[in-house]
Protein backbone atom coordinates (compact mmCIF):
# COMPACT_ATOMS: atom_id res chain seq x y z
CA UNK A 1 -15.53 -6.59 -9.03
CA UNK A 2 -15.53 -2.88 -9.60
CA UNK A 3 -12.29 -0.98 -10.05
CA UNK A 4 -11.65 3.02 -9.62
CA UNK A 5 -8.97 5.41 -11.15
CA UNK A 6 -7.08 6.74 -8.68
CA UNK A 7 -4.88 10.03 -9.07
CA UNK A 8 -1.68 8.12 -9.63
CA UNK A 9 -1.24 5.77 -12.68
CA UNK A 10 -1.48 1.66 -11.69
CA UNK A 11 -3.04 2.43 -8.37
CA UNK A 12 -6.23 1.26 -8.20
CA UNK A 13 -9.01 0.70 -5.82
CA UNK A 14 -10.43 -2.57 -6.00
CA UNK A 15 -14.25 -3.41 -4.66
CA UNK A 16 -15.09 -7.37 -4.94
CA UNK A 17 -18.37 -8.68 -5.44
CA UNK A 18 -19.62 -9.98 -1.58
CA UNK A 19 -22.06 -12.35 -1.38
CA UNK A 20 -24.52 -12.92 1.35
CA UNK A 21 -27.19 -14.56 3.08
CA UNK A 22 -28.31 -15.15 6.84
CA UNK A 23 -25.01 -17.59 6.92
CA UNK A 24 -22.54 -14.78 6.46
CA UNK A 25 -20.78 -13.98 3.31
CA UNK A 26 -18.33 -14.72 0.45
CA UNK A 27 -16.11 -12.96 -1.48
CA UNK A 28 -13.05 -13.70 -4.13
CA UNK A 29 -10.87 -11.00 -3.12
CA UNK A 30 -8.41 -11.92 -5.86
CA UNK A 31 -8.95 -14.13 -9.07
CA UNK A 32 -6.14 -14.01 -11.88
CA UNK A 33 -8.67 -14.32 -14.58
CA UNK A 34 -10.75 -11.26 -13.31
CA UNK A 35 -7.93 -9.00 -12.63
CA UNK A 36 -6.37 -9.75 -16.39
CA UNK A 37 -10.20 -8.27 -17.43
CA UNK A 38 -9.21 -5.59 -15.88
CA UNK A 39 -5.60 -5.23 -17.09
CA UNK A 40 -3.76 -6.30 -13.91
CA UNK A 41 -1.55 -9.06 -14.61
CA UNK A 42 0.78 -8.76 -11.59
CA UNK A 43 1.94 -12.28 -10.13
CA UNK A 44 2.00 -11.92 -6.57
CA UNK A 45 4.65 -14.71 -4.70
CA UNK A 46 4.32 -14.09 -1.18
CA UNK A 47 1.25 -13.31 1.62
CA UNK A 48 2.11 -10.76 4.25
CA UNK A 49 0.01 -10.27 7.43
CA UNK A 50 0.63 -7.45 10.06
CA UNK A 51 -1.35 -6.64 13.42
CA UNK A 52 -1.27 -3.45 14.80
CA UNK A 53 -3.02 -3.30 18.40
CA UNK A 54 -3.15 0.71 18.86
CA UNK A 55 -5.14 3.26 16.85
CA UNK A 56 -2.55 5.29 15.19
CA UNK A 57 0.16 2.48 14.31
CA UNK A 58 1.92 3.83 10.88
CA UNK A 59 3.90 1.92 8.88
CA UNK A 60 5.85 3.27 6.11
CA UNK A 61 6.16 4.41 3.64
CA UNK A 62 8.21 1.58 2.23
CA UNK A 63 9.28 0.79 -1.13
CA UNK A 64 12.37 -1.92 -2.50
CA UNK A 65 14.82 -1.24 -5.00
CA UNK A 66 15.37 -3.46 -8.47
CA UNK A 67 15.54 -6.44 -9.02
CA UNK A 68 13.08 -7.10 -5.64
CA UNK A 69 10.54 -4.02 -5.89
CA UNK A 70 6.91 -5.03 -5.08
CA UNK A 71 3.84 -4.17 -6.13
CA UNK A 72 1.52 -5.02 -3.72
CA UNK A 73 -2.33 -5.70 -3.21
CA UNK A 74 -3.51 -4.54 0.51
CA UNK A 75 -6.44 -5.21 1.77
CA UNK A 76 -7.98 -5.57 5.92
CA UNK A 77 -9.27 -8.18 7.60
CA UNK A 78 -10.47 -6.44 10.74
CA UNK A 79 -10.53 -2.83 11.67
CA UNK A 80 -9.26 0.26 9.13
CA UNK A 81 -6.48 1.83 7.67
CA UNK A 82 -5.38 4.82 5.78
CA UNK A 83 -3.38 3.77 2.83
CA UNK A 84 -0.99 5.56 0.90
CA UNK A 85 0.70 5.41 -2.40
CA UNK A 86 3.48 7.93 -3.47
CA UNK A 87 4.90 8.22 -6.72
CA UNK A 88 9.08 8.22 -6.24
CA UNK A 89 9.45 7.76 -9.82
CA UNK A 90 11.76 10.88 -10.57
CA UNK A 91 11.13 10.96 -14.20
CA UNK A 92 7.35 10.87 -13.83
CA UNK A 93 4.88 13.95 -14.28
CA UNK A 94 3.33 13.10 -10.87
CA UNK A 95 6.80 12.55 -8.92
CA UNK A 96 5.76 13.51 -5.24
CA UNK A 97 2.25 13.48 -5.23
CA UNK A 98 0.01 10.74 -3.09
CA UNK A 99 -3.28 9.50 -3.14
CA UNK A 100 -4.99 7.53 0.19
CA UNK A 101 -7.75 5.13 0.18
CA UNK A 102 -9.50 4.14 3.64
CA UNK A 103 -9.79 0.74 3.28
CA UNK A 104 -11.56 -1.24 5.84
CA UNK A 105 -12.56 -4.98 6.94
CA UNK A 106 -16.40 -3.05 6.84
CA UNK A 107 -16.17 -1.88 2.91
CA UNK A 108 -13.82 -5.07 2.11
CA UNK A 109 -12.30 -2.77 -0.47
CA UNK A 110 -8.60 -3.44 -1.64
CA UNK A 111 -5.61 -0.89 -3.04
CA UNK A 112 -3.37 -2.36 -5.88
CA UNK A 113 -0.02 -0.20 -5.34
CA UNK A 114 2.27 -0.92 -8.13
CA UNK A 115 6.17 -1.27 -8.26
CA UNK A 116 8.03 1.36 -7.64
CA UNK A 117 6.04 3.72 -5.34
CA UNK A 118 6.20 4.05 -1.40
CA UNK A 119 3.45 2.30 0.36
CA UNK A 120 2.60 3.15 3.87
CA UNK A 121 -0.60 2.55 6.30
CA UNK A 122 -1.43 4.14 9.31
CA UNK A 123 -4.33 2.29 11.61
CA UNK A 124 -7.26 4.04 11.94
CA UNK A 125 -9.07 1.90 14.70
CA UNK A 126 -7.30 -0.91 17.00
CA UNK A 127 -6.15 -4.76 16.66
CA UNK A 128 -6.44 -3.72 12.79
CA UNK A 129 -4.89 -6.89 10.94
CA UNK A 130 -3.54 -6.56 7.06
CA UNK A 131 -3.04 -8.77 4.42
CA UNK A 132 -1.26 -7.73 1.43
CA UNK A 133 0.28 -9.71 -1.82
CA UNK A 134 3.67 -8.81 -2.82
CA UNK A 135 4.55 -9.33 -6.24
CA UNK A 136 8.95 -10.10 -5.26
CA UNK A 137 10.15 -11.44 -2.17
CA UNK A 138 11.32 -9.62 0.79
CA UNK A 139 14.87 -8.34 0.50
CA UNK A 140 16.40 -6.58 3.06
CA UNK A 141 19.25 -5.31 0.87
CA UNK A 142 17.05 -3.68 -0.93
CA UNK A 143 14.59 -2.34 1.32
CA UNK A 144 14.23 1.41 1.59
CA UNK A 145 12.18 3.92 3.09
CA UNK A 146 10.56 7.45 2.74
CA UNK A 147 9.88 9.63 5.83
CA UNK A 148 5.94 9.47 6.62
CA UNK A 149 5.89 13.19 7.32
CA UNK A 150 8.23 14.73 4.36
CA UNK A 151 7.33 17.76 3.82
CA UNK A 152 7.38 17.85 0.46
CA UNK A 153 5.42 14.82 -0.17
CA UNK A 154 2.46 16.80 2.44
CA UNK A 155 0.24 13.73 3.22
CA UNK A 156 -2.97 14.52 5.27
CA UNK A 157 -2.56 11.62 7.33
CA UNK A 158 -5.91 11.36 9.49
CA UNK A 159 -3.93 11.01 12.71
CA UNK A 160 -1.80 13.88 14.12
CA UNK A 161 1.71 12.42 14.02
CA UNK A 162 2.44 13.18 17.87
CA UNK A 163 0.00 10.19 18.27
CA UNK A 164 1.47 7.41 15.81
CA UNK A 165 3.86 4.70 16.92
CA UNK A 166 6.41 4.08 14.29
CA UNK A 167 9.41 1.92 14.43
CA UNK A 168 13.15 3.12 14.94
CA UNK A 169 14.05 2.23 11.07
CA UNK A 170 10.54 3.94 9.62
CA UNK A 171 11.49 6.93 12.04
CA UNK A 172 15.04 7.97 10.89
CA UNK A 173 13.71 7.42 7.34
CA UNK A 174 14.83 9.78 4.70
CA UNK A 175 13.15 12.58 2.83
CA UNK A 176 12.35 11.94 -0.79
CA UNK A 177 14.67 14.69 -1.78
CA UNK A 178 17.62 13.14 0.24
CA UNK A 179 16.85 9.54 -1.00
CA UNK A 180 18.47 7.20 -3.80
CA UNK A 181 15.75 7.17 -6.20
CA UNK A 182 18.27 5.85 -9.13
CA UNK A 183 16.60 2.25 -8.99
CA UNK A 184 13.11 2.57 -8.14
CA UNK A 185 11.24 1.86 -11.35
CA UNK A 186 10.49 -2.22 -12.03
CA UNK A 187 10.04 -3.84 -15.46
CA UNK A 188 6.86 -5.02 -16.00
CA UNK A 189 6.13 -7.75 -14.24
């Protein structure tokens, strides 16, 4: 597997090897052993799976407080998103600033967002399905959120935002500025 540097430090775009021959293909799309090569030693506990039908389906950006913050590895099974990480770590030299990967069933490329930053998607074609590992459980005590649009944070999302669907809760979202940043950063996993 091949992995690339992104602007942010821990996020990561990961390529696995794909194999293939007039059967179809395989591909490990996450081996322990590999990803320890490659300094990622991240135990993931839990599988998440979401289906969007529509083009223009964003969701996030999400992050969870300590003890339960996630780092996650995304990846898509069928169709395309655009993924975004955002550092919220308020001490950090990059506090605000984002990078986005388009990651696709096509390029079968992966992002590794570690704990502590917002994570969002929006779908770039429809019935795009994604699978991500979480490194904590799900805890909706915990669970916060980061408006998609804040204008601070100035993501280039590749769909105008009077065409996305979002939910209520990822609607009313906060800005960064008026969030509770105070326990965002995990211990090492």
């Amino acid at each position: 597997m091949s992995v690339r540097q992104t602007g942010l430090a821990g996020v990561l775009e990961i390529q696995p090897q794909k194999h293939g021959d007039e059967r179809g293909s395989f591909c490990e799309v996450f081996n322990a052993e590999d990803f320890a090569r490659h300094g990622i030693t991240t135990t993931f506990v839990q599988d998440n799976h979401s289906v969007s039908r529509q083009r223009g389906v964003m969701r996030g950006l999400h992050y969870q407080l300590r003890p339960f913050a996630q780092a996650k590895l995304v990846r898509v099974v069928r169709g395309s998103i655009f993924d975004v990480a955002a550092d919220i770590h308020p001490a950090s030299p990059t506090f605000g600033r984002w990078v986005g990967v388009e990651l696709s069933a096509e390029r079968w490329n992966q992002l590794l967002v570690p704990a502590g930053y917002a994570h969002g998607f929006v779908t770039l074609e429809p019935d795009t399905e994604v699978i991500y590992k979480v490194s904590r459980p799900y805890s909706r005590e915990h669970e916060r959120a980061v408006r998609f649009d804040d204008p601070r944070l100035a993501i280039d999302w590749p769909v105008d935002a009077s065409e996305m669907q979002l939910s209520e809760k990822d609607r009313l979202a906060p800005t960064l500025d008026a969030s509770d940043l105070t326990q965002v950063l995990e211990e090492e996993a």
